[in-house]
Protein backbone atom coordinates (compact mmCIF):
# COMPACT_ATOMS: atom_id res chain seq x y z
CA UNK A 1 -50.01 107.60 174.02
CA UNK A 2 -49.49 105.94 170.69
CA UNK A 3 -46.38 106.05 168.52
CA UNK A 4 -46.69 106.04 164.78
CA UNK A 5 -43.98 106.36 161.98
CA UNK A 6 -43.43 108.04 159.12
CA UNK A 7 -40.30 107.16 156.76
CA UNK A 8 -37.45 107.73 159.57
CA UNK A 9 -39.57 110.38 161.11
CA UNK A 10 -40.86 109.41 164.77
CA UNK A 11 -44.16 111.10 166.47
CA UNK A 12 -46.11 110.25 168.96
CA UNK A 13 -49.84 110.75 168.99
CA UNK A 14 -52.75 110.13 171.17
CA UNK A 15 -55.56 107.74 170.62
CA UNK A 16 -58.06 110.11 169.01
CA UNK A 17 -55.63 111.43 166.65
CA UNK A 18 -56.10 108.14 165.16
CA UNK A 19 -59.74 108.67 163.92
CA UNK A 20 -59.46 107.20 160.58
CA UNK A 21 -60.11 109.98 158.99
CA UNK A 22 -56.67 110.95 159.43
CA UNK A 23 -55.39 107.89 157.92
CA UNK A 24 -54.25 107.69 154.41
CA UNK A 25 -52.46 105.14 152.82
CA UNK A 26 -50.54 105.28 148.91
CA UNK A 27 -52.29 103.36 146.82
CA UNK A 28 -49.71 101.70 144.99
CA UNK A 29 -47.99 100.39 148.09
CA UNK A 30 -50.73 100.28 150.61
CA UNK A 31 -48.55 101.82 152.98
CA UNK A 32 -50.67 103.81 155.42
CA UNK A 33 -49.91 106.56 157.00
CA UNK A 34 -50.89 109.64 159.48
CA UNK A 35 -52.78 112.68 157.79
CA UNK A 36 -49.58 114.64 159.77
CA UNK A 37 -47.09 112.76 157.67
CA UNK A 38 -48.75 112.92 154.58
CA UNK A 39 -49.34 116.95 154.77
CA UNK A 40 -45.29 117.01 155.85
CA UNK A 41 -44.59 114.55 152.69
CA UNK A 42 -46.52 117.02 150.71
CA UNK A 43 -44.94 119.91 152.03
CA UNK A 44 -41.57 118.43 151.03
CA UNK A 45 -42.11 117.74 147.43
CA UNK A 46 -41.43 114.20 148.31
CA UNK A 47 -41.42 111.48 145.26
CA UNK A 48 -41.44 108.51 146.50
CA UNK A 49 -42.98 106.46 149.49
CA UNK A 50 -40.88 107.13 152.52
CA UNK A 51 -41.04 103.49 153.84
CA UNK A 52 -40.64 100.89 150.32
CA UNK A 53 -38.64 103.79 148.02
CA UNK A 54 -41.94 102.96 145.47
CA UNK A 55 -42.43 106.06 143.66
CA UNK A 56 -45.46 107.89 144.53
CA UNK A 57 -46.95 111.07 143.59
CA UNK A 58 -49.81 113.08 145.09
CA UNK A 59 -52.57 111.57 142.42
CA UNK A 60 -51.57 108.12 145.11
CA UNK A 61 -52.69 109.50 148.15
CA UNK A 62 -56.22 107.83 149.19
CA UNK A 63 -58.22 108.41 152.51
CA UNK A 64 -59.21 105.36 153.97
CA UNK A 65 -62.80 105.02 154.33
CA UNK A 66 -64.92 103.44 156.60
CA UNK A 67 -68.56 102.37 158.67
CA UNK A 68 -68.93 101.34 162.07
CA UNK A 69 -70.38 97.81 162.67
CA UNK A 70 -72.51 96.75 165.44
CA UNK A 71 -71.70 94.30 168.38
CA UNK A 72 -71.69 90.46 167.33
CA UNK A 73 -71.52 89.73 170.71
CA UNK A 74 -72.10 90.94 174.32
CA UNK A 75 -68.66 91.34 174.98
CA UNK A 76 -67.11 92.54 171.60
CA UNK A 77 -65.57 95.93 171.16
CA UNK A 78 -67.03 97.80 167.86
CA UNK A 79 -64.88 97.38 164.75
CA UNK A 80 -63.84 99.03 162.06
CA UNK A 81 -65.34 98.35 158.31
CA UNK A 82 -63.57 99.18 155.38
CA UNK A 83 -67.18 100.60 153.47
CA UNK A 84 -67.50 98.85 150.28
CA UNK A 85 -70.90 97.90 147.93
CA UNK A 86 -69.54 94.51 147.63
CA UNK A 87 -70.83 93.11 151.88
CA UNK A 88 -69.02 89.63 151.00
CA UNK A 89 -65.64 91.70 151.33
CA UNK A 90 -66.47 93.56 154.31
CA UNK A 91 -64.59 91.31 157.33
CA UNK A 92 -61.30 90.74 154.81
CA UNK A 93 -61.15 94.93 154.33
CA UNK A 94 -61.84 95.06 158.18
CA UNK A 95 -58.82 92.85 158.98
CA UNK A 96 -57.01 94.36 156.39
CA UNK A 97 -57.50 97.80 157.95
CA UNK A 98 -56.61 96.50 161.31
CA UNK A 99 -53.03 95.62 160.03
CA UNK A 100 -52.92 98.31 158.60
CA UNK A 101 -53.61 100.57 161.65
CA UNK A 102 -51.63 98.16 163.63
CA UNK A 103 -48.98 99.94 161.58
CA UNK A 104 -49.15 103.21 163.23
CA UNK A 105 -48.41 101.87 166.67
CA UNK A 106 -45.58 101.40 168.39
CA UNK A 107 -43.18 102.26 166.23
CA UNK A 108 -40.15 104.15 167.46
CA UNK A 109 -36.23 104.95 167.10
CA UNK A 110 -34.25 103.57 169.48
CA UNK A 111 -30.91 105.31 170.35
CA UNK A 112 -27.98 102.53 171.08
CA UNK A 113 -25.92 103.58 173.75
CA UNK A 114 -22.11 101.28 173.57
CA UNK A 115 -19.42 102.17 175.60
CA UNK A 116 -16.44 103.12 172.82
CA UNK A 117 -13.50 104.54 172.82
CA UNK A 118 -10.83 105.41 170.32
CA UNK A 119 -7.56 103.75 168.83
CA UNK A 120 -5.01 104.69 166.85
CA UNK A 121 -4.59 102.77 162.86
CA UNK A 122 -1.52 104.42 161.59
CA UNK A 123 1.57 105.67 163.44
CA UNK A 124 3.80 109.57 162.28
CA UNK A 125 6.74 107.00 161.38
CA UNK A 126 8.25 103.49 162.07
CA UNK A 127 8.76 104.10 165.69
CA UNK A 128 5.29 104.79 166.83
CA UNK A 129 6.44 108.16 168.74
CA UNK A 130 2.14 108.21 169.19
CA UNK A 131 2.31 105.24 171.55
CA UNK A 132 6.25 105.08 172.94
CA UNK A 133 5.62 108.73 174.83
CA UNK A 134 3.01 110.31 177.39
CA UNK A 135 4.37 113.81 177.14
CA UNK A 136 2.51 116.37 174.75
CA UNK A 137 5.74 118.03 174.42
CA UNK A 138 7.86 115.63 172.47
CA UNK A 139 8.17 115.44 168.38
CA UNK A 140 8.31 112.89 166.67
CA UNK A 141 12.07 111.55 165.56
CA UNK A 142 10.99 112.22 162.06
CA UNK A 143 9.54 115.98 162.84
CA UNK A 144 6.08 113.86 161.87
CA UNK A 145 2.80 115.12 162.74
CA UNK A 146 0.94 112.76 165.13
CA UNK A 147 -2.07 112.41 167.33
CA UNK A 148 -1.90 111.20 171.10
CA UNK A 149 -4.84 109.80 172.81
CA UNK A 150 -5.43 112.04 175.87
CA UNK A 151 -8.32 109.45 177.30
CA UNK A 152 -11.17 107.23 175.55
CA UNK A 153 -13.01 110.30 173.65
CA UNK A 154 -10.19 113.09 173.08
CA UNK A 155 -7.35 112.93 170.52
CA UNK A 156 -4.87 115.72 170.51
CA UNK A 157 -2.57 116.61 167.03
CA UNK A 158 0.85 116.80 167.84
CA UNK A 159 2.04 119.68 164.44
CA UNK A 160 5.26 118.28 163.15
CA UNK A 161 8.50 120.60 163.02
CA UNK A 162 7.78 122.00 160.31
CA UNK A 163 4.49 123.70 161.57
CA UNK A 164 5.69 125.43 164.03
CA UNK A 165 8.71 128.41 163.69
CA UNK A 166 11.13 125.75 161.31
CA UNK A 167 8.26 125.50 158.54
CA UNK A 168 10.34 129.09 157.62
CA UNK A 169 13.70 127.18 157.32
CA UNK A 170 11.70 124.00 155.81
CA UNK A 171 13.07 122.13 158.75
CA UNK A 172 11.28 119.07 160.45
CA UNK A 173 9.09 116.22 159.03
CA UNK A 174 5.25 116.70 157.77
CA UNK A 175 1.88 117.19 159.05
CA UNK A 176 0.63 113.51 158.52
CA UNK A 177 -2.89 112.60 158.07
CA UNK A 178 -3.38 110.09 160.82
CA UNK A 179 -6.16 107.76 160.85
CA UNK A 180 -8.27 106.66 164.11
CA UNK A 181 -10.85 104.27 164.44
CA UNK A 182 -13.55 103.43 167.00
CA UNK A 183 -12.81 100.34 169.18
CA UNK A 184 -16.42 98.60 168.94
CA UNK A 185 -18.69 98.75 166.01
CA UNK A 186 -22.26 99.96 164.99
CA UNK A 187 -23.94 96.76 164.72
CA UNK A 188 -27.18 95.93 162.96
CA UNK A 189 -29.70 93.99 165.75
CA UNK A 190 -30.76 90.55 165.02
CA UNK A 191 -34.22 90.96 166.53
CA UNK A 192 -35.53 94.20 167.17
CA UNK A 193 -38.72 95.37 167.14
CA UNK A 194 -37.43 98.99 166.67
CA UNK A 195 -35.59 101.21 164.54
CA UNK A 196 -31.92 101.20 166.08
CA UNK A 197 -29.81 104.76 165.59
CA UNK A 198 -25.88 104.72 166.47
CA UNK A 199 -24.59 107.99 166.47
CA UNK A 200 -20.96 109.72 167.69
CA UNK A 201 -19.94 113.49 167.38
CA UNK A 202 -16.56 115.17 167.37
CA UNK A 203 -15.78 118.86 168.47
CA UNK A 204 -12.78 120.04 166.17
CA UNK A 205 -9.63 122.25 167.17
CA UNK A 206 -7.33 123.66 165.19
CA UNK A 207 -3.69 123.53 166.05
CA UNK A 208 -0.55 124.77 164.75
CA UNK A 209 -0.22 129.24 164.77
CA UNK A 210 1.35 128.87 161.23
CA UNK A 211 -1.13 126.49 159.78
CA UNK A 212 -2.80 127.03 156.75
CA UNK A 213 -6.15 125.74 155.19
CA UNK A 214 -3.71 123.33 153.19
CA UNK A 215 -2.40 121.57 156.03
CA UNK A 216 -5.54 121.23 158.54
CA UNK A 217 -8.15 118.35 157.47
CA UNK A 218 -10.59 116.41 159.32
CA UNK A 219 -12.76 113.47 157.57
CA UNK A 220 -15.55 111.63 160.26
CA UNK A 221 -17.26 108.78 158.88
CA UNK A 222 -18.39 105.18 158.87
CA UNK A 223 -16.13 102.18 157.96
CA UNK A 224 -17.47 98.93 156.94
CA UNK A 225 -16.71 96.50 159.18
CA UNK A 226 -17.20 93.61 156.48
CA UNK A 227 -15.08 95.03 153.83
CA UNK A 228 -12.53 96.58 155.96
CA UNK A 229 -11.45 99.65 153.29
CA UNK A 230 -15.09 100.91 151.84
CA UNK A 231 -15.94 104.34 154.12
CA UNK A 232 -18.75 106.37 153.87
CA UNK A 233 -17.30 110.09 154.88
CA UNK A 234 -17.29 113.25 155.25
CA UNK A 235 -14.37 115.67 154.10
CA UNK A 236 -14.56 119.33 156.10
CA UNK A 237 -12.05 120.65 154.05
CA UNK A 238 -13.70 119.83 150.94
CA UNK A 239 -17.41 120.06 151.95
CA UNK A 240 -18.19 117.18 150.17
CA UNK A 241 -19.86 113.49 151.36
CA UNK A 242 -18.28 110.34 149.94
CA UNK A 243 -20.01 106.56 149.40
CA UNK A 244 -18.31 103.35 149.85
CA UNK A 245 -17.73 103.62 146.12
CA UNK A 246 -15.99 106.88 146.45
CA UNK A 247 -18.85 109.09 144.18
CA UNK A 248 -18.92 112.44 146.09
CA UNK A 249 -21.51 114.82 146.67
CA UNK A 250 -20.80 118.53 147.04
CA UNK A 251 -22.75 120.19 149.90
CA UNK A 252 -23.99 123.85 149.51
CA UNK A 253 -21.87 126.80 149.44
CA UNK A 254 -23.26 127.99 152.90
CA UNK A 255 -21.50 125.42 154.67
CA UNK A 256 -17.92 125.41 156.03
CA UNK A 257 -15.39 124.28 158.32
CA UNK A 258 -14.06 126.55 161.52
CA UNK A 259 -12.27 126.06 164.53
CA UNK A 260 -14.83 124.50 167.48
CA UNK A 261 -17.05 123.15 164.87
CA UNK A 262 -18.70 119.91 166.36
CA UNK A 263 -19.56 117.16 163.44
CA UNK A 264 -21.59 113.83 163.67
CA UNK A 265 -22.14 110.85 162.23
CA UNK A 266 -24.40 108.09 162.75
CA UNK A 267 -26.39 105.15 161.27
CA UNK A 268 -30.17 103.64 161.50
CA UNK A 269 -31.15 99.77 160.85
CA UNK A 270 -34.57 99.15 160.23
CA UNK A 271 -36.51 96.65 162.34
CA UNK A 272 -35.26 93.39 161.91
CA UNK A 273 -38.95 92.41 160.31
CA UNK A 274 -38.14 95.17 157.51
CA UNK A 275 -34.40 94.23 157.07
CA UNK A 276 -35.70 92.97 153.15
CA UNK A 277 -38.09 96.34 152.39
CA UNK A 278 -36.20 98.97 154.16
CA UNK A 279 -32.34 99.78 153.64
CA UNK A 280 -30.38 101.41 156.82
CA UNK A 281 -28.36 104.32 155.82
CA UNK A 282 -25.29 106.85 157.12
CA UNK A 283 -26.29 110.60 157.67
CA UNK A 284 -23.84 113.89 158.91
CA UNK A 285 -24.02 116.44 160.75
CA UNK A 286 -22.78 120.34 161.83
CA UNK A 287 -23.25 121.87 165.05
CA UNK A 288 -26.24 119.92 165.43
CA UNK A 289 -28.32 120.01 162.07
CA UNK A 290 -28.52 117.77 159.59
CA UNK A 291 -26.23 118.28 156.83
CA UNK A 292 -26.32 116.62 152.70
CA UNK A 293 -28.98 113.64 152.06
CA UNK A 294 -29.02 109.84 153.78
CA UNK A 295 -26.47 107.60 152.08
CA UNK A 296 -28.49 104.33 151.41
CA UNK A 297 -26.69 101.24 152.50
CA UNK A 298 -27.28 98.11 149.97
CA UNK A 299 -25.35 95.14 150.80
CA UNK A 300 -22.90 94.28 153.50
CA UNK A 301 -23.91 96.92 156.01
CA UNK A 302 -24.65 95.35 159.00
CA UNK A 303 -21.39 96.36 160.91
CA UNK A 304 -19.43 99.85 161.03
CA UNK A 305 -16.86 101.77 163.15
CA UNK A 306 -16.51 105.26 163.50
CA UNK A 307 -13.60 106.76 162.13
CA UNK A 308 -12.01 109.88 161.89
CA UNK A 309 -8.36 111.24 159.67
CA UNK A 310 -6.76 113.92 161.03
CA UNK A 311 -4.23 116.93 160.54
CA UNK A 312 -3.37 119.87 162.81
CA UNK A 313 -6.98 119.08 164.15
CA UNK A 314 -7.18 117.77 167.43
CA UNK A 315 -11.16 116.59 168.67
CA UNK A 316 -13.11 116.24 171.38
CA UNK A 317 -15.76 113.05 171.12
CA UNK A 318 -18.77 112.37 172.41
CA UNK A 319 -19.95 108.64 172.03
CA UNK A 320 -23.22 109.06 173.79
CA UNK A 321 -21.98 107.16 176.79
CA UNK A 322 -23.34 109.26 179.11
CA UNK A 323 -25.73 111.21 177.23
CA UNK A 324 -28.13 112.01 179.92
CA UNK A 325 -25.98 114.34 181.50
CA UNK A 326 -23.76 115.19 178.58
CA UNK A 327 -26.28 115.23 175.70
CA UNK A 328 -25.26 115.34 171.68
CA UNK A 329 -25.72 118.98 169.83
CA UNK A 330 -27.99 117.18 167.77
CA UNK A 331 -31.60 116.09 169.29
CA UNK A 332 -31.69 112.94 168.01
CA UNK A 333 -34.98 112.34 169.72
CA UNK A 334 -36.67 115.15 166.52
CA UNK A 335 -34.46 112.82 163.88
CA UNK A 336 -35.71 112.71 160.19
CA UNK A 337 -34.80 112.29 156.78
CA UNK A 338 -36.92 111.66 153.25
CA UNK A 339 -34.04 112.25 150.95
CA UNK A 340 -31.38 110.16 149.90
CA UNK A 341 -28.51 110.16 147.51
């Protein structure tokens, strides 16, 4: 079985499929590709080559063309000959097609599995009710909002006062917006032959009876390790994605935020022998399909932690640490993307 790759999209193929007259390459890249991916990049009014960003149309697409050449030797396998009038070209268009179908093997995304677990960034007040206090039941001394770590994955809200029966007298504190970060970081590979995905989900409950849309909000995202402030996010309540230089992008109008909703987040570095073509990005997801475009990731992205800001939204994580038996919603074994903001 051979594995080939196309853009972020991962296949596997036998030998035959790899006649060469199902290779094509785009001519003004010389990237080569599967007939397969080509008839998907068709398909999906793609504009650009999914592997160098070079813009690329269908007038680009070539079929590779070739002759078979006898045996120099007893013990040589046949080879493959670039046809061309001009026979003093012949071996450099052979090895050059040998690269090139050296290309479609082996390639493949491979899923890092980390133990993680959570930890709390910012506290409901000065006295850290969050960490002084194992009991669900207790408030906070300011009638904050706060979140309690019930083990590595789950975080529960604690409502303030003033969400539960008191919000009627406008008694009690407020429903802070508590931020929690992942302990251990995403973190680009310094020699991989593969493409490396990180990925973490989060299963969201609502809590609080009197709680309104106002008051609930849940943002999962990506923080850059290197900067320490610039987060690549997404905002439930506002159905919107964010870049590290805060430009938003409003989903469609078909997507929305309800109680048990699971959302995901995770990250792919290229090979480390494509680090200077290919750019890793951040993608989302909701209840297991992809959601918005790829956010391309330019400079200073070799390190992020999940994150996740929370109000009278308690969630359940899954960090993939044992994801044989407790799998993700999303298959990210079928994982693809070709657009990008």
């Amino acid at each position: 079985m051979v594995y080939y790759k196309f853009g972020n999209l991962f296949r596997n193929y036998t030998l035959q499929s790899l006649y060469i007259e199902n290779v094509y390459t785009l001519k003004n890249c010389n990237h080569t590709f599967h007939k397969e991916c080509i008839t998907r990049w068709i398909t999906e009014g793609a504009q650009e080559c999914p592997r160098c960003r070079v813009p690329a149309t269908l007038n680009d697409i070539k079929q590779l063309s070739v002759e078979e050449a006898g045996d120099s030797s007893d013990d040589s396998d046949d080879e493959l000959i670039q046809s061309s009038s001009n026979a003093s070209t012949q071996n450099a268009n052979a090895n050059d097609l040998t690269n090139k179908l050296n290309n479609l093997n082996c390639k493949y995304v491979n899923f890092v599995k980390i133990k993680n677990k959570w930890i709390i960034v910012n506290n409901c007040c000065f006295n850290k009710c969050s960490e002084n206090t194992d009991d669900l039941s207790n408030n906070c001394i300011k009638g904050n909002g706060f979140v309690k770590l019930i083990n590595d994955e789950d975080i529960k809200y604690i409502n303030s006062l003033r969400s539960d029966v008191n919000k009627v007298w406008n008694l009690g504190g407020y429903d802070k917006r508590v931020v929690v970060s992942a302990e251990n970081s995403f973190n680009s590979s310094q020699n991989s032959s593969n493409y490396s995905l990180f990925y973490f989900e989060i299963k969201c409950i609502f809590e609080g009876e009197f709680v309104n849309n106002n008051e609930k909000w849940m943002v999962i995202g990506l923080k850059n390790c290197n900067t320490n402030s610039r987060i690549i996010k997404y905002i439930a309540k506002n159905n919107l994605i964010s870049n590290e230089k805060n430009e938003e992008f409003k989903l469609c109008q078909t997507l929305f935020w309800k109680n048990y909703y699971t959302f995901g987040c995770g990250i792919v570095y290229p090979e480390t022998n494509k680090i200077n073509e290919e750019f890793p990005y951040i993608f989302f997801t909701q209840n297991g399909k992809q959601i918005g475009k790829g956010i391309l990731l330019k400079e200073n992205s070799d390190s992020y932690k999940p994150y996740v800001l929370l109000s009278c939204c308690s969630v359940e994580a899954n960090f993939g640490n044992d994801v044989e038996t407790r799998p993700f919603r999303y298959d990210i074994s079928k994982h693809s993307i070709t657009e990008f903001y």
